[in-house]
N, C-alpha and C. Protein backbone atom coordinates (compact mmCIF):
# COMPACT_ATOMS: atom_id res chain seq x y z
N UNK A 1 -22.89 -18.00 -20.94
CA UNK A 1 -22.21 -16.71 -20.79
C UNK A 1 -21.56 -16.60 -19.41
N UNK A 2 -22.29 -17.06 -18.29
CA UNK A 2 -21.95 -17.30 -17.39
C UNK A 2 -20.34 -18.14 -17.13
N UNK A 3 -20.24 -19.16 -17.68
CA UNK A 3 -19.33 -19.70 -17.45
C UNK A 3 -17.86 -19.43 -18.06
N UNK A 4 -18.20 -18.35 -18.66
CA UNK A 4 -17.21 -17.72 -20.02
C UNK A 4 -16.73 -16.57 -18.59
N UNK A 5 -17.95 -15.93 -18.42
CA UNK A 5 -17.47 -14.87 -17.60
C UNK A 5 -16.18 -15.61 -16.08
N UNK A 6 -16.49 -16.86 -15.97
CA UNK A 6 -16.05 -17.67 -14.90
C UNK A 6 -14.95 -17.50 -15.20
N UNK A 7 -14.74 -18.50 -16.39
CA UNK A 7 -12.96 -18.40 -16.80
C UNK A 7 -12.48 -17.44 -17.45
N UNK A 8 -13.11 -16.32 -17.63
CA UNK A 8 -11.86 -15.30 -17.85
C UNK A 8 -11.57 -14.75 -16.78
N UNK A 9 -12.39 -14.90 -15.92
CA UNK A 9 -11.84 -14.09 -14.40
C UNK A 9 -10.49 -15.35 -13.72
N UNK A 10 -10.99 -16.70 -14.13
CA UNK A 10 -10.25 -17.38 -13.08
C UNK A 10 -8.74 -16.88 -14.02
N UNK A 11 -8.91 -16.85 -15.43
CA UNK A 11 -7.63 -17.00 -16.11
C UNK A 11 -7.00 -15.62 -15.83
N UNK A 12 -7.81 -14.77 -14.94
CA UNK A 12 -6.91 -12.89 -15.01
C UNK A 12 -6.60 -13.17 -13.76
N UNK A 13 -6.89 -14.31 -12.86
CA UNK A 13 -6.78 -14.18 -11.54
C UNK A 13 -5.56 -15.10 -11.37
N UNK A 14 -5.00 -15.86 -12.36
CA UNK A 14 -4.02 -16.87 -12.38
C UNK A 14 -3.11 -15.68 -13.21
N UNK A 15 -3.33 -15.46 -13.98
CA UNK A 15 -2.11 -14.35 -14.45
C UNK A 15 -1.78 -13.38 -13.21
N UNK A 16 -2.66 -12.53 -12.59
CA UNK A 16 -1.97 -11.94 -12.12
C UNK A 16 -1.43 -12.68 -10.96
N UNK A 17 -1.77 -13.60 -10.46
CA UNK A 17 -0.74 -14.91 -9.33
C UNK A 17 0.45 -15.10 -9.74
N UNK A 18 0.54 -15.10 -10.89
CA UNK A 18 1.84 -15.51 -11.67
C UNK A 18 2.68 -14.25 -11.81
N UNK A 19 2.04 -13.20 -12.18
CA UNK A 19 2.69 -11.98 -12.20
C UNK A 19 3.31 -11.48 -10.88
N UNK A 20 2.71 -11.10 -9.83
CA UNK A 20 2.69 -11.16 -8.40
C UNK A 20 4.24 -11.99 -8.15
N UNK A 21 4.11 -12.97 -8.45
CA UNK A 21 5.09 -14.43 -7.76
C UNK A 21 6.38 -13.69 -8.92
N UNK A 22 6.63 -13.32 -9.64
CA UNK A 22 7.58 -13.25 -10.74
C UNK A 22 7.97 -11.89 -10.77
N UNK A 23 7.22 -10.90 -10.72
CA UNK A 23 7.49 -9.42 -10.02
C UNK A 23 8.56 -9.84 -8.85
N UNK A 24 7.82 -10.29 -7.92
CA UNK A 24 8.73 -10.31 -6.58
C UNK A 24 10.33 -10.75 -6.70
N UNK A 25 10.26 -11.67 -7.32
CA UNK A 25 11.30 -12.81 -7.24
C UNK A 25 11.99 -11.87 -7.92
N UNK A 26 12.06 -11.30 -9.48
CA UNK A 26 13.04 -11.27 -10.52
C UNK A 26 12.34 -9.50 -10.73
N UNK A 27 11.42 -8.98 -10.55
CA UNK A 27 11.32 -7.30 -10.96
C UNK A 27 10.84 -7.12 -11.94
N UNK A 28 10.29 -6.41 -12.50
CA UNK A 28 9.73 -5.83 -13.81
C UNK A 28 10.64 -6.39 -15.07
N UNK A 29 11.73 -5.56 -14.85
CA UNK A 29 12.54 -5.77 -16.08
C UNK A 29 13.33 -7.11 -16.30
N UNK A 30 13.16 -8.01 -15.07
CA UNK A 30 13.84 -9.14 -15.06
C UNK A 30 12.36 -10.55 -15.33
N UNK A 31 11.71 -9.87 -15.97
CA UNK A 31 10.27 -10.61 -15.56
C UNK A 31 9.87 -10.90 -17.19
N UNK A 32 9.59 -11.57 -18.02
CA UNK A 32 9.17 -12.23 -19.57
C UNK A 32 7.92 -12.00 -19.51
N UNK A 33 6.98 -12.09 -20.59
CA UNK A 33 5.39 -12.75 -20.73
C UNK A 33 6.13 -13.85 -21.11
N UNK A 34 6.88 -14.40 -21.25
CA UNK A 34 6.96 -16.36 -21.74
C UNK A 34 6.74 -16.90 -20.14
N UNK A 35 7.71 -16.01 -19.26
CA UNK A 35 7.66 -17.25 -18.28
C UNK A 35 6.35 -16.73 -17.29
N UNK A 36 5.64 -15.61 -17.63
CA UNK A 36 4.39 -15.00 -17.27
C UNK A 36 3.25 -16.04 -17.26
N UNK A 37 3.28 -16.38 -18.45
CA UNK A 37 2.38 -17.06 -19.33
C UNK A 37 2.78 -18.67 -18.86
N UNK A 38 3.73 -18.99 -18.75
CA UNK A 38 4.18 -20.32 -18.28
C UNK A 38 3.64 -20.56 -16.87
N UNK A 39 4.21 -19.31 -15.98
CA UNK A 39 3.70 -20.08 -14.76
C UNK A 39 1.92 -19.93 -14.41
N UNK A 40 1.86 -19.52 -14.80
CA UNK A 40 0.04 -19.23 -15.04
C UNK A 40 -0.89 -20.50 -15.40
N UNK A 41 -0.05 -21.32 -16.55
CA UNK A 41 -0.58 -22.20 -17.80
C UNK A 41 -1.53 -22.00 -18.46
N UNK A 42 -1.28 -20.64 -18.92
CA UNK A 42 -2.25 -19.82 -20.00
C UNK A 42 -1.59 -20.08 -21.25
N UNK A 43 -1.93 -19.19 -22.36
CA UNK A 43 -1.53 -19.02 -23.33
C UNK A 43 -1.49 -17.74 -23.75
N UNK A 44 -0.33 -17.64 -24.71
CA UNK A 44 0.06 -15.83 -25.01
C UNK A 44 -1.22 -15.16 -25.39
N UNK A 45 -2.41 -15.77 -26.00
CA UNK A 45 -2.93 -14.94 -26.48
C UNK A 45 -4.39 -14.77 -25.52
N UNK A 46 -4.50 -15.35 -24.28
CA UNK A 46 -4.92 -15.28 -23.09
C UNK A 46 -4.60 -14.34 -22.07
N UNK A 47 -3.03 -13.85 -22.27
CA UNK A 47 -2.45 -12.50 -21.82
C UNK A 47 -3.31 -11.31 -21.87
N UNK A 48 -2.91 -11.56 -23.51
CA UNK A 48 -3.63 -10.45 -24.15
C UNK A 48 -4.59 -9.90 -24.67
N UNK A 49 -5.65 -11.14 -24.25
CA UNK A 49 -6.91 -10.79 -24.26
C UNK A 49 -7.00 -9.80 -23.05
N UNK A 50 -6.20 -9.87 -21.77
CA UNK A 50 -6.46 -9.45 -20.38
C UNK A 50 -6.01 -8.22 -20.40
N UNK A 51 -4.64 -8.30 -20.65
CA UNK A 51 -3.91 -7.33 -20.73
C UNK A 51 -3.15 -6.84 -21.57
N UNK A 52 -2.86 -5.51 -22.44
CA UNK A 52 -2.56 -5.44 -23.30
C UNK A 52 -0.93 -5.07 -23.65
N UNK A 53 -0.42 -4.87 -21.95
CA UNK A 53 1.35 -4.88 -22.39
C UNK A 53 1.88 -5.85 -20.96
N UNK A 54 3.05 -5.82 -20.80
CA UNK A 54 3.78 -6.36 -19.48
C UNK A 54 3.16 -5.45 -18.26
N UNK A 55 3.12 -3.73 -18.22
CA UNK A 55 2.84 -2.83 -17.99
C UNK A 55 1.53 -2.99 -17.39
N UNK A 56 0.88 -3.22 -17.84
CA UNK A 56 -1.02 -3.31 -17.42
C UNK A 56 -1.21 -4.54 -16.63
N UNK A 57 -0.26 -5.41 -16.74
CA UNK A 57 -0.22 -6.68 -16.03
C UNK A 57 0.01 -6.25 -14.67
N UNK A 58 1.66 -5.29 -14.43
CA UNK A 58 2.24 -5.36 -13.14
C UNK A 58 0.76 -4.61 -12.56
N UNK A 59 0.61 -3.21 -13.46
CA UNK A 59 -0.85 -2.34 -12.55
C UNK A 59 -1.79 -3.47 -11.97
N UNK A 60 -2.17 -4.54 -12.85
CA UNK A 60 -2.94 -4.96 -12.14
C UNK A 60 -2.55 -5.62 -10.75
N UNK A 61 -1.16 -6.29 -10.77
CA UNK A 61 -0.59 -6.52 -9.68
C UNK A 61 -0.24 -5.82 -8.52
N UNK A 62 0.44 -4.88 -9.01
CA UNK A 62 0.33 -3.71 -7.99
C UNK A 62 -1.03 -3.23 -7.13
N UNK A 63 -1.89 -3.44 -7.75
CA UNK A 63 -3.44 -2.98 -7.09
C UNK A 63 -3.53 -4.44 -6.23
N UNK A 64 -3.83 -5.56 -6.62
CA UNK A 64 -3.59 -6.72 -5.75
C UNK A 64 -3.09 -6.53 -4.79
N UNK A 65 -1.77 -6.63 -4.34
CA UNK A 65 -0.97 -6.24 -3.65
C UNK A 65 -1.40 -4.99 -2.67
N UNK A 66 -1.23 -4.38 -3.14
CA UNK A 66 -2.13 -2.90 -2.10
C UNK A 66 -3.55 -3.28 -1.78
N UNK A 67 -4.30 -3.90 -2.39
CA UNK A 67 -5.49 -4.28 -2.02
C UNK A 67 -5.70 -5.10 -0.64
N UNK A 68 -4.58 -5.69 -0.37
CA UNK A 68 -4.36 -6.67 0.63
C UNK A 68 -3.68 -5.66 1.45
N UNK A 69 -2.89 -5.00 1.38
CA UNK A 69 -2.14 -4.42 2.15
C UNK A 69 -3.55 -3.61 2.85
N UNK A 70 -3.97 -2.52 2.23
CA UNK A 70 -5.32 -1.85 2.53
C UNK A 70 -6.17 -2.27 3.27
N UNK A 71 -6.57 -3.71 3.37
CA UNK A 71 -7.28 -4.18 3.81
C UNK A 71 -7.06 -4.50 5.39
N UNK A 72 -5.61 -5.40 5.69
CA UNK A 72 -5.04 -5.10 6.85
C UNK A 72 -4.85 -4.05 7.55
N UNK A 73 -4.97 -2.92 6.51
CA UNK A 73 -4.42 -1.21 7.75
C UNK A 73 -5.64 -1.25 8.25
N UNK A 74 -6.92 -1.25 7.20
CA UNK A 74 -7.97 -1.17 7.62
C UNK A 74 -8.76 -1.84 8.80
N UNK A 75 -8.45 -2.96 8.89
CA UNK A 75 -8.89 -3.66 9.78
C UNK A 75 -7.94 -3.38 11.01
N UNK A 76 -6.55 -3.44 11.41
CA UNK A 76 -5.49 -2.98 12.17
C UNK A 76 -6.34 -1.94 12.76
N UNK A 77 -6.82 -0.93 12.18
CA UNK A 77 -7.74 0.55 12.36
C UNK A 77 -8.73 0.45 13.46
N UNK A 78 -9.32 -0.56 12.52
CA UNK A 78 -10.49 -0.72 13.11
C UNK A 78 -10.60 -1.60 14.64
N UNK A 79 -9.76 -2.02 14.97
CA UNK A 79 -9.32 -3.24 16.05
C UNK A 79 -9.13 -2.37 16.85
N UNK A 80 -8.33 -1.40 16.88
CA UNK A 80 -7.90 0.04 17.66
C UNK A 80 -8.98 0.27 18.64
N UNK A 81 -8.46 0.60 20.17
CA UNK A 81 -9.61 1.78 20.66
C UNK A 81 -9.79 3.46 19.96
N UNK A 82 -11.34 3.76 20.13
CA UNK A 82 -12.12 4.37 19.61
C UNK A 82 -10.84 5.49 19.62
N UNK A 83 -10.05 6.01 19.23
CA UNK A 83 -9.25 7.04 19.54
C UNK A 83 -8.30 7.52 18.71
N UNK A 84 -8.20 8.58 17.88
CA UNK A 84 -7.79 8.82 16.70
C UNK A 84 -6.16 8.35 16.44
N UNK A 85 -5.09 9.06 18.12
CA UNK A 85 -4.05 8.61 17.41
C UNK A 85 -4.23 7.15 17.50
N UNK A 86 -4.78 6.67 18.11
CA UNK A 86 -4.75 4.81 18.41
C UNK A 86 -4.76 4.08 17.11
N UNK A 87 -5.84 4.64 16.48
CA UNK A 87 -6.58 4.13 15.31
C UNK A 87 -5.44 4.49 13.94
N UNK A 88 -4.57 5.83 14.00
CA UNK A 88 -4.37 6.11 12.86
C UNK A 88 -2.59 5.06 13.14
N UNK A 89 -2.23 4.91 14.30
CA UNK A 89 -1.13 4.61 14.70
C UNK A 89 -0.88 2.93 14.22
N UNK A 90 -2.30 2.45 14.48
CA UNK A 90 -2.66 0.79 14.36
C UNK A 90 -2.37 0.79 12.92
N UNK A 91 -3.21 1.89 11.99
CA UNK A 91 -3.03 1.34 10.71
C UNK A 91 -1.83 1.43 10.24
N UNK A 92 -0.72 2.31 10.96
CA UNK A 92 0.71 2.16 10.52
C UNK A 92 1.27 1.31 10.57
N UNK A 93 1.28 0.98 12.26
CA UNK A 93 2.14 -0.32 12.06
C UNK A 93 1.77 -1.42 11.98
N UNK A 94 0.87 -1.43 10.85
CA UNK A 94 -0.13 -2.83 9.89
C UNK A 94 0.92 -2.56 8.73
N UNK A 95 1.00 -1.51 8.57
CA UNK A 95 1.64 -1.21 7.11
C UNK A 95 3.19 -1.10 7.16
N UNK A 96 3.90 -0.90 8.66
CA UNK A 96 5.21 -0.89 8.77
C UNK A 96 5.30 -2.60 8.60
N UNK A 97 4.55 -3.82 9.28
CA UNK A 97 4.61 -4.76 9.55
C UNK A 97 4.85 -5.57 7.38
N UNK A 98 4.00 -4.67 7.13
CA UNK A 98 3.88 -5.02 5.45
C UNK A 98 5.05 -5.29 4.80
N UNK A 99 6.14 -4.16 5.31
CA UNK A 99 6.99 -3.67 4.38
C UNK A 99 8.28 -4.92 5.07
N UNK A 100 8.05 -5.89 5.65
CA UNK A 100 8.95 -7.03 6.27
C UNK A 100 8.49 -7.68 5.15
N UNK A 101 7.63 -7.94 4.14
CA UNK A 101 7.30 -8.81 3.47
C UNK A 101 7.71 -8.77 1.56
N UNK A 102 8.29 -9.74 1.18
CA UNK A 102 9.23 -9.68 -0.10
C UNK A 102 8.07 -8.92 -1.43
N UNK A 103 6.93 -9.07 -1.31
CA UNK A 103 6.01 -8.61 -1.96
C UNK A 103 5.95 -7.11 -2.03
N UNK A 104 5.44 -6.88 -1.04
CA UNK A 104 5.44 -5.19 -0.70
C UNK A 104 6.93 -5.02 -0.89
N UNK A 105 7.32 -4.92 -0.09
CA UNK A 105 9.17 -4.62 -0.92
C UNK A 105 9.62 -4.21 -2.37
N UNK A 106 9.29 -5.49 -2.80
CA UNK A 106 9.68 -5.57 -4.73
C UNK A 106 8.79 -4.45 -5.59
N UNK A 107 7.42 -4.83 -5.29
CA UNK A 107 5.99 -4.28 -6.11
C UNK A 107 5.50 -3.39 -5.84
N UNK A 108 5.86 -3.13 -4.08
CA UNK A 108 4.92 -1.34 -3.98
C UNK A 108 6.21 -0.39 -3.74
N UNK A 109 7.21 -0.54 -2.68
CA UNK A 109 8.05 0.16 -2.44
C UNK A 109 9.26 -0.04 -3.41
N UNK A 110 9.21 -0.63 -3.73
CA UNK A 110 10.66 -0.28 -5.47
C UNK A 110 10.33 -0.32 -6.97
N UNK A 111 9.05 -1.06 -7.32
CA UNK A 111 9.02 -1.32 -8.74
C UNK A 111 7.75 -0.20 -8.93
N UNK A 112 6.88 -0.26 -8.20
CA UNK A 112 5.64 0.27 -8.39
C UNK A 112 6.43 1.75 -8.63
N UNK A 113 6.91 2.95 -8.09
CA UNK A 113 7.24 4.06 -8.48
C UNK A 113 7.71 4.09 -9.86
N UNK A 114 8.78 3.01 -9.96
CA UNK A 114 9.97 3.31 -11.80
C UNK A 114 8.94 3.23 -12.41
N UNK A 115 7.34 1.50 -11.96
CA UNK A 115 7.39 1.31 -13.29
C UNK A 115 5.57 2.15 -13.86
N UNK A 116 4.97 2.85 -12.60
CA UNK A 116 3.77 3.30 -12.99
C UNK A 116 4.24 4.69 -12.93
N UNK A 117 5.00 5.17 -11.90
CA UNK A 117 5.50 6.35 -11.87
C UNK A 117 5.24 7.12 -10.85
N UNK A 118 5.91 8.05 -9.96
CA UNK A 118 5.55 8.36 -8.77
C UNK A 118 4.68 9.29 -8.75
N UNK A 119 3.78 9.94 -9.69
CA UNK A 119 3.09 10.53 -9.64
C UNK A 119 1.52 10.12 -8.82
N UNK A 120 1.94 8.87 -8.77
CA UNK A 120 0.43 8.40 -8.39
C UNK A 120 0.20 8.50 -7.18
N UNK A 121 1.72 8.79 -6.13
CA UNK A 121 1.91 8.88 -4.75
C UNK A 121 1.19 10.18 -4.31
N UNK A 122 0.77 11.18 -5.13
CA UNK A 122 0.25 12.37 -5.09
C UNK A 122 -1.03 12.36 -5.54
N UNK A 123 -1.51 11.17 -5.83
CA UNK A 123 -2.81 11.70 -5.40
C UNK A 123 -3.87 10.53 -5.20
N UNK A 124 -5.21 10.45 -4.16
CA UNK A 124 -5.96 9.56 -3.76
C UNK A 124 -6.78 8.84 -4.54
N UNK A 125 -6.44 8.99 -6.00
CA UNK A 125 -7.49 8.40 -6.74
C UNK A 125 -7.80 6.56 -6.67
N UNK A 126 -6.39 6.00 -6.01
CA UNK A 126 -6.24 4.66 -6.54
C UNK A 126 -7.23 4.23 -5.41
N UNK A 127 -8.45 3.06 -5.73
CA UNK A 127 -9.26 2.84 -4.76
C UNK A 127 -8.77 1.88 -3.62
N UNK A 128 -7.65 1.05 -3.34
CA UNK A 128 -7.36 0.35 -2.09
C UNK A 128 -5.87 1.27 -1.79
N UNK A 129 -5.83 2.50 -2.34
CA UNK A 129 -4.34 2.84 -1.46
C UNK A 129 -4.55 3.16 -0.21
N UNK A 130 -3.28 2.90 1.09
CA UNK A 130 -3.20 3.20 2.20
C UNK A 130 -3.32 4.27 2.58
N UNK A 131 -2.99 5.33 1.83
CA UNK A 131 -3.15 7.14 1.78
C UNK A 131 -4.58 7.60 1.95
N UNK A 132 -5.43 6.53 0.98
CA UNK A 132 -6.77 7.37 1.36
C UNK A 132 -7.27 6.38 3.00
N UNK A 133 -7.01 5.69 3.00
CA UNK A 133 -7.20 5.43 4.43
C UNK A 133 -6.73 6.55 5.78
N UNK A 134 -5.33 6.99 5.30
CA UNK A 134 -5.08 8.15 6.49
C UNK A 134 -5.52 9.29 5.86
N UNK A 135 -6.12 9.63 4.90
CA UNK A 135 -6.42 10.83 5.14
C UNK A 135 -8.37 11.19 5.78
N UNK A 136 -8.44 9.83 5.27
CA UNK A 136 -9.77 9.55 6.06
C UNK A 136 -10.18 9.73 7.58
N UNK A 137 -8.62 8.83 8.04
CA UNK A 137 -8.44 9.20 9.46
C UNK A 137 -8.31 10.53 10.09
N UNK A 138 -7.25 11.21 9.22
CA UNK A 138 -7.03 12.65 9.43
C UNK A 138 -8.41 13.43 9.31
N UNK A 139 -9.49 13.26 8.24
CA UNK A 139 -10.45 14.15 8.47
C UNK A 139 -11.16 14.06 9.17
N UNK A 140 -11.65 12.46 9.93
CA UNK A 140 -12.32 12.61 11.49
C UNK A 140 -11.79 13.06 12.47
N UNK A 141 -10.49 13.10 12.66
CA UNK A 141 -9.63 13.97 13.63
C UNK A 141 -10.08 15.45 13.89
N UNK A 142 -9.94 15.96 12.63
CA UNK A 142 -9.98 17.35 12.41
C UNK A 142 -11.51 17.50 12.90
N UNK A 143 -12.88 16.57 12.57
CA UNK A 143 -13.90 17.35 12.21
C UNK A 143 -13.97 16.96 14.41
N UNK A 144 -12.79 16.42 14.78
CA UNK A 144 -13.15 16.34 16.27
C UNK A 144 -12.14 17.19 17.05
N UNK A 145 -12.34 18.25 15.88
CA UNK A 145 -10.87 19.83 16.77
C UNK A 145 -9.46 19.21 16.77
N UNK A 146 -9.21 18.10 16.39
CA UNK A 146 -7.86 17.71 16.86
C UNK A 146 -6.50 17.78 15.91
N UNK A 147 -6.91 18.85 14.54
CA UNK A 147 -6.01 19.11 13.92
C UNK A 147 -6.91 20.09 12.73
N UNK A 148 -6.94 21.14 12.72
CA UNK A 148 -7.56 22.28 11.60
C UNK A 148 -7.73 21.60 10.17
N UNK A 149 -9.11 21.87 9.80
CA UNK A 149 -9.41 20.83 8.76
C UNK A 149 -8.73 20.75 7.65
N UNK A 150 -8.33 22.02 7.22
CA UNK A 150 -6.68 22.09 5.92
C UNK A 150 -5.84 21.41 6.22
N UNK A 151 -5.50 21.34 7.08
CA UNK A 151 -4.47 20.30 7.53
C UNK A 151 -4.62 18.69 7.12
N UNK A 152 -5.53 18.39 6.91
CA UNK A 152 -5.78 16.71 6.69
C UNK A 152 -5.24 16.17 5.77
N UNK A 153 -5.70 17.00 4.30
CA UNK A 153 -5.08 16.57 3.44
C UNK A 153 -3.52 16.47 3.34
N UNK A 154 -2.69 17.69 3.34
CA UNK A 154 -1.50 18.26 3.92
C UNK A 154 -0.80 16.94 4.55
N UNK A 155 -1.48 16.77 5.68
CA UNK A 155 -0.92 15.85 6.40
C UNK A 155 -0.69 14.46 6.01
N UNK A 156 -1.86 14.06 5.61
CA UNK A 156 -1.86 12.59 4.74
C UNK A 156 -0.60 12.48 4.11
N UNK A 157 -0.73 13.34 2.90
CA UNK A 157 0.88 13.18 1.88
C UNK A 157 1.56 13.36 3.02
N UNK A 158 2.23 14.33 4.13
CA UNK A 158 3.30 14.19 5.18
C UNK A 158 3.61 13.17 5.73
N UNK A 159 2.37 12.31 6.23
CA UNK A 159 2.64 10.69 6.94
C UNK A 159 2.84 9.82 6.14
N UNK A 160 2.14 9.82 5.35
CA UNK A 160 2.30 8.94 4.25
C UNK A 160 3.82 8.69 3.68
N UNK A 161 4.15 10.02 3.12
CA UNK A 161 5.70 10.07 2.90
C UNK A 161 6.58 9.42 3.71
N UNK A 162 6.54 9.70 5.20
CA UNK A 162 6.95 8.93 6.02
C UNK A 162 7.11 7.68 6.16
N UNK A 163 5.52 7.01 6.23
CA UNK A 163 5.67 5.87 6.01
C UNK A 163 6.62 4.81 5.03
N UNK A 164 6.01 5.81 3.78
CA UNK A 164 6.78 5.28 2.74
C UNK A 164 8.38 4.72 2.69
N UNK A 165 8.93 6.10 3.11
CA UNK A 165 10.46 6.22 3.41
C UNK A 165 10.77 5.33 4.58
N UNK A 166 10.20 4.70 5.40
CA UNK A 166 10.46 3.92 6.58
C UNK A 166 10.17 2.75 6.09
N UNK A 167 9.18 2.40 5.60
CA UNK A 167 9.43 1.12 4.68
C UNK A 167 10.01 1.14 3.76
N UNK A 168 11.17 1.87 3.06
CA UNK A 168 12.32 1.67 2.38
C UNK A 168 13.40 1.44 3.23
N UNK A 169 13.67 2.22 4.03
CA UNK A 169 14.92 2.00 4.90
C UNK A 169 14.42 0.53 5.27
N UNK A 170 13.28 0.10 5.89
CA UNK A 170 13.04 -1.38 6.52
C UNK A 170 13.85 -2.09 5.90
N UNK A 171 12.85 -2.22 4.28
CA UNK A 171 13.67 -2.97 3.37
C UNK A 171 14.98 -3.43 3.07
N UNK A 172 15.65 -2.18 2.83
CA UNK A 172 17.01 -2.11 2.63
C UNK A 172 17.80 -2.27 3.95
N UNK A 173 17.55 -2.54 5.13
CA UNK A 173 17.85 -3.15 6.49
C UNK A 173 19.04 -4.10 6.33
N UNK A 174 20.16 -4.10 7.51
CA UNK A 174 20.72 -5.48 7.45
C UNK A 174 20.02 -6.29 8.14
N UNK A 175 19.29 -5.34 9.28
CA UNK A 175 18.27 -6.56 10.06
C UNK A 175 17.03 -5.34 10.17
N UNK A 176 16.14 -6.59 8.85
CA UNK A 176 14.89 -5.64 9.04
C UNK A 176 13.43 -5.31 9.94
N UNK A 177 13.79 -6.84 10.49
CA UNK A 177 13.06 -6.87 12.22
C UNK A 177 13.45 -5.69 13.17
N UNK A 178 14.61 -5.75 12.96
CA UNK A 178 15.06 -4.91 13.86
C UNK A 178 14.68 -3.25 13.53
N UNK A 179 14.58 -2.80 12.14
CA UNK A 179 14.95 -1.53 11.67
C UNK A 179 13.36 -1.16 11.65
N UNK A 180 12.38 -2.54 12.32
CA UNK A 180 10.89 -2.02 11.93
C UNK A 180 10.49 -1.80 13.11
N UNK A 181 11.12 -2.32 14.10
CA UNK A 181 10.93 -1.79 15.68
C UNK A 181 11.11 -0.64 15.86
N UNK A 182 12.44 0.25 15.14
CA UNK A 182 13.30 0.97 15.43
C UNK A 182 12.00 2.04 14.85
N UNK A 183 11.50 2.01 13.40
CA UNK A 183 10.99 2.78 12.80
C UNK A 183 9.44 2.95 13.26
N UNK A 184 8.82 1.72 14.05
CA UNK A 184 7.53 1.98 14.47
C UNK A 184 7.34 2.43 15.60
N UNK A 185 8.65 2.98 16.39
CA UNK A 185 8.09 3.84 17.60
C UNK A 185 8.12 4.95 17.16
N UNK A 186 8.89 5.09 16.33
CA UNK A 186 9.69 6.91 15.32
C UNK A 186 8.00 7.49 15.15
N UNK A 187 7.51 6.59 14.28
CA UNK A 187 5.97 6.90 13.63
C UNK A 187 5.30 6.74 14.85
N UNK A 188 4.64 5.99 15.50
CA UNK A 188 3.84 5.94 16.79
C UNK A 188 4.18 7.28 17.56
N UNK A 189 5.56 7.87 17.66
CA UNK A 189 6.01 9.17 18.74
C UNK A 189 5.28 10.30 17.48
N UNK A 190 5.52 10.25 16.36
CA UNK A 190 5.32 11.20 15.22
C UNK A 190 3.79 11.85 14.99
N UNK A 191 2.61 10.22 15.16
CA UNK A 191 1.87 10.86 15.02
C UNK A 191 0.93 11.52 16.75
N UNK A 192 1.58 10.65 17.53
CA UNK A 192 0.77 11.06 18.80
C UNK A 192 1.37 12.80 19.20
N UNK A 193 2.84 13.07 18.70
CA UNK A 193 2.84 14.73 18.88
C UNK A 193 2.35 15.61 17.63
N UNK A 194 2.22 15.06 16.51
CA UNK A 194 1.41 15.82 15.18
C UNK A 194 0.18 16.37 15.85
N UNK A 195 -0.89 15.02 16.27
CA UNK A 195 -2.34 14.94 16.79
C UNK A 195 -2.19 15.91 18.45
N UNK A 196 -1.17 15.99 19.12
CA UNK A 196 -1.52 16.83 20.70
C UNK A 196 -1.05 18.04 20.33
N UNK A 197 0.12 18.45 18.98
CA UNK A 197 0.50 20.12 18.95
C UNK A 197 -0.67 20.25 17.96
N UNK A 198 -1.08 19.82 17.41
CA UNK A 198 -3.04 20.23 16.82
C UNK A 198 -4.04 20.12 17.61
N UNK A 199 -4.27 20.02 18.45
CA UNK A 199 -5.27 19.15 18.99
C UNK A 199 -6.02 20.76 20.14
N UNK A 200 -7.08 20.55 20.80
CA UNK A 200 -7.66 21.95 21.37
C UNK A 200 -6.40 22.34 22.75
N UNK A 201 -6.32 23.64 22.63
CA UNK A 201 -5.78 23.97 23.76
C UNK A 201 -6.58 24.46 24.87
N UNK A 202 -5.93 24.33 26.17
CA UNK A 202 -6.63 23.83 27.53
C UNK A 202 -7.81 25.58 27.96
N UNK A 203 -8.82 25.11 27.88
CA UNK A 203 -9.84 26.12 28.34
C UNK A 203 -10.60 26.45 26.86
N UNK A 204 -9.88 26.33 25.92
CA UNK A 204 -10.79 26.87 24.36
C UNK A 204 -11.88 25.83 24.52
């Protein structure tokens, strides 16, 4: 049983490699289960033991993808001195640094909205999104006076949005080195005056 459980994981872990690599390159709609299934060296009905449309494939890709991404803000975070904007600033530009990369580009910032739908941008349920990471950040802030605790959530979707939209413009860049310099001081200035016009005033 054991070894059953082995290869269906290795075979969901080669599909979605294949999915991942074929998303990027060619997009959802430019993307087959033939050549899914080809570059994998599965078989169709190995798909669909896994997954039950094209659709459930990219989700799973899409979570991949953010999973890794997540993981870097997180750590970016954590590398930070002890200090909220430091910490929430690091995990940005982990995630501005992301959006230079053809992956994140294709799968989180253009396909992931058409093809799961942007509704999901609204809310923290997905377990490796970057959102619940800042709003995490935002609520130790707050519970340290440095922005009223309603505000956290509020804010999250606000930066977040940001982010988002700055790694689109990156993307769509003629020079996107350049447009991520341009955009990670924008955010670095954004959140260090968000966090000081919240933050305690002098004698309270």
């Amino acid at each position: 049983m054991n070894r059953k459980v082995e290869q269906g994981d290795a075979t969901r872990a080669q599909l979605v490699a294949a999915g991942v690599a074929l998303f990027t390159e060619r997009g959802f709609a430019g993307t087959s289960t033939t050549e899914i299934v080809r570059r994998a060296g599965v078989t169709r009905g190995a798909l669909y033991h896994h997954f039950t449309d094209k659709e459930r494939l990219f989700e799973a890709c899409h979570a991949e993808v953010q999973k890794d991404l997540y993981a870097r803000c997180a750590a970016a975070a954590s590398a930070a001195p002890r200090d909220h904007a430091a910490q929430i600033d690091a995990g940005a530009q982990a995630f501005l640094d992301s959006c230079l990369e053809p992956q994140v580009q294709r799968i989180l910032l253009r396909e992931g909205p058409l093809v799961l739908g942007r509704e999901r941008s609204l809310r923290f349920d997905d377990p490796y999104c970057s959102r619940r990471l800042l709003r995490a950040a935002l609520v130790a802030a707050a519970r340290d006076g440095l922005l009223p605790a309603e505000h956290a959530e509020p804010m999250a979707h606000a930066l977040y949005g940001a982010l988002d939209q700055a790694g689109n413009v990156i993307a769509a860049a003629a020079d996107p080195a350049a447009e991520r310099e341009r955009m990670g001081k924008a955010i670095a200035d954004l959140i260090a005056a968000l966090l000081r016009a919240n933050g305690p005033r002098p004698g309270s």
